[in-house]
Protein backbone atom coordinates (compact mmCIF):
# COMPACT_ATOMS: atom_id res chain seq x y z
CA UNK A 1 88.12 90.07 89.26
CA UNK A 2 88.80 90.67 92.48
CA UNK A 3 92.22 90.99 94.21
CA UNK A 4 93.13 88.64 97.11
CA UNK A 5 94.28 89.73 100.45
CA UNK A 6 97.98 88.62 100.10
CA UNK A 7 98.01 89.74 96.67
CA UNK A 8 96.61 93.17 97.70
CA UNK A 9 99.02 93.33 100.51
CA UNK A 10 102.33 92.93 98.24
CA UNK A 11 100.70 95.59 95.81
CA UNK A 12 100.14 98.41 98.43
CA UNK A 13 103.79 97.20 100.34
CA UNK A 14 105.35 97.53 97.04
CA UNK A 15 103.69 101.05 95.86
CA UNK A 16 105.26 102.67 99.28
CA UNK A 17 108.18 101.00 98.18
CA UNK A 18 108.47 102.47 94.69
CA UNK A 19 106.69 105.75 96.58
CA UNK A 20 110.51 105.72 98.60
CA UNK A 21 112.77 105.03 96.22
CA UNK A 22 111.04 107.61 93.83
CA UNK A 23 110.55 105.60 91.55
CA UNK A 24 107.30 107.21 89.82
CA UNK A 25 107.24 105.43 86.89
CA UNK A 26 107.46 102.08 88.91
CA UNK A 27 104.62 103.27 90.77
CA UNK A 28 102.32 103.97 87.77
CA UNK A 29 102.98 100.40 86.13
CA UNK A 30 101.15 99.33 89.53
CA UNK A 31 98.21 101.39 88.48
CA UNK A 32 94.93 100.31 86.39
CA UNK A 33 94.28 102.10 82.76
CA UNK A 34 91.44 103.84 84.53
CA UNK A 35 93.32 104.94 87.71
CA UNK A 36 91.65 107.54 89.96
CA UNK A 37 93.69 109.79 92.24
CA UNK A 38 92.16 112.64 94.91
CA UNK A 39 93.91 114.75 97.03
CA UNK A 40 92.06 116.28 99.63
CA UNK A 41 93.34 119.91 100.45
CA UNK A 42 92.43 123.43 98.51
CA UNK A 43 93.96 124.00 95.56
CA UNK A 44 95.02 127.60 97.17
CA UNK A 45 97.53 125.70 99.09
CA UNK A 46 98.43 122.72 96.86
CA UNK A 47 97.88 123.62 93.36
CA UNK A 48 97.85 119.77 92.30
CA UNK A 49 94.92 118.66 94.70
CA UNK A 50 91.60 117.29 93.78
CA UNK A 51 90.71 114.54 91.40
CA UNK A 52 92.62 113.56 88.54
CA UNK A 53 91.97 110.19 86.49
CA UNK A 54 94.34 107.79 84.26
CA UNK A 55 97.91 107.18 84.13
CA UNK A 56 99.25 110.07 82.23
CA UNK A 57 97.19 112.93 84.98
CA UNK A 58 99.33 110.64 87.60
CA UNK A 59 102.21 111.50 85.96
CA UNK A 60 100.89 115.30 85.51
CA UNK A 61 100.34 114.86 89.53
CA UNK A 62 104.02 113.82 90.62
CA UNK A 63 105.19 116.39 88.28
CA UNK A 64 103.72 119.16 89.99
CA UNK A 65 104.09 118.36 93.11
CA UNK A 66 107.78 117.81 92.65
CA UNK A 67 107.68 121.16 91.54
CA UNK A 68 107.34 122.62 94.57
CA UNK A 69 107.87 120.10 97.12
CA UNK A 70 111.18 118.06 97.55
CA UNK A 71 110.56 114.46 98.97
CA UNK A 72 112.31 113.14 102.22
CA UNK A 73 110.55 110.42 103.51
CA UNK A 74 107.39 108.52 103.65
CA UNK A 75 107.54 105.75 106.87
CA UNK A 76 104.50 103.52 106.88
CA UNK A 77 102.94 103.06 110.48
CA UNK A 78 100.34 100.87 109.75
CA UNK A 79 98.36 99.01 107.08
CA UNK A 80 94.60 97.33 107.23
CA UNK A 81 93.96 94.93 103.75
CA UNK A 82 89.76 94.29 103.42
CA UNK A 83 89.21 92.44 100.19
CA UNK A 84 89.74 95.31 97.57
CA UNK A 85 90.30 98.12 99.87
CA UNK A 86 93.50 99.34 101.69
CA UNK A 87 94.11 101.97 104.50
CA UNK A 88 97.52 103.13 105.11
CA UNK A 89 98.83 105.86 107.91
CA UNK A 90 101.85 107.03 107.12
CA UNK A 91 104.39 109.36 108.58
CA UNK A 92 105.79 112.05 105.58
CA UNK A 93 108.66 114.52 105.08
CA UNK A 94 108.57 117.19 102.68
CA UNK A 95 110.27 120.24 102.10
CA UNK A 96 108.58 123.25 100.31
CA UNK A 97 111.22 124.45 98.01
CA UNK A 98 110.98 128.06 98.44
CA UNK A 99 110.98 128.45 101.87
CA UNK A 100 113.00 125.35 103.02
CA UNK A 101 110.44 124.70 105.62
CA UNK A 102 109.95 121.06 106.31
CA UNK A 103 106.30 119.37 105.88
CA UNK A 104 105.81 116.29 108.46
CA UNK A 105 102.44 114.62 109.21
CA UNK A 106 100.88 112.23 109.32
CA UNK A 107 98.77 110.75 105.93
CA UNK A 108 96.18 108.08 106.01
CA UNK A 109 95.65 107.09 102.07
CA UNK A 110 92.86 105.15 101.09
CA UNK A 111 93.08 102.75 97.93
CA UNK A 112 90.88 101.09 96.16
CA UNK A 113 92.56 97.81 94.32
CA UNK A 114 90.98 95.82 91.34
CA UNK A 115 92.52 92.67 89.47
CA UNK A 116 96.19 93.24 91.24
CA UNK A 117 96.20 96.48 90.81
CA UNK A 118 95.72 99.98 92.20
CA UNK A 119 92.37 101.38 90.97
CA UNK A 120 92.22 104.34 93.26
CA UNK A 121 93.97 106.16 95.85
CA UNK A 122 92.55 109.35 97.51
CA UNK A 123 95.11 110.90 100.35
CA UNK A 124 94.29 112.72 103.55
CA UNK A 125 96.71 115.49 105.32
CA UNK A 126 97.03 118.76 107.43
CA UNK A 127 97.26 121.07 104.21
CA UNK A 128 96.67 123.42 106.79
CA UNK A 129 100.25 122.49 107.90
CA UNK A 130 101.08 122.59 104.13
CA UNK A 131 100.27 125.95 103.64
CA UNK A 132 102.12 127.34 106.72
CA UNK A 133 104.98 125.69 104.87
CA UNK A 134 104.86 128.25 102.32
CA UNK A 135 105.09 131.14 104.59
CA UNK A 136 108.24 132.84 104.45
């Protein structure tokens, strides 16, 4: 069935919203059964990228990336709603935990929604600008 504009709105509003308060498990409630997630940057630099599918590889995801990153801040800029698709640009902080060096850039994430909820969600980003992070 597919997801209405307002209803899609208040879904990808409230995933940033769980996304900031860190609320991970929050986050994955919002999620279909057969959830896709990509990340688009070389393993090399973030050993968590590329495609992982379902809610307990999201979990695997945050739990990696945690790891090695330390969240500060993700600030929405701007957010277009088309039927069952969702862009969002977003402004994010983090720091790489051993170097202390601070990650911010912009993301645009693209998500895919389906019956209220998030069916996909593949994220853009300098990883080039990740990886100088982890220069000493």
């Amino acid at each position: 069935m597919a997801t209405d504009r307002k209803t899609a709105i208040e879904v990808v509003d409230r995933l940033y919203a769980l996304r900031s308060e860190g609320d991970i498990e929050g986050l994955v409630a919002l999620m279909t059964d057969d959830f896709r997630l990509e990340t688009h940057a070389p393993t090399s630099v973030m050993p968590f990228a590329g495609q992982r599918a379902g809610r307990p590889a999201v979990l695997e995801y945050f739990e990696a990336l945690d790891k090695d990153w330390a969240f500060e801040s993700y600030d929405v800029r701007e957010r277009i709603v088309d039927g069952d698709r969702a862009a969002v640009v977003s402004d994010i902080r983090f720091v790489y935990r051993a170097t202390g060096k601070v990650l911010a850039v912009r993301k645009v994430d693209l998500i895919g929604l389906r019956d209220g909820r998030i069916c996909s969600f593949d994220e853009h980003f300098d990883s080039a600008a990740a990886a100088d992070c982890q220069t000493p």
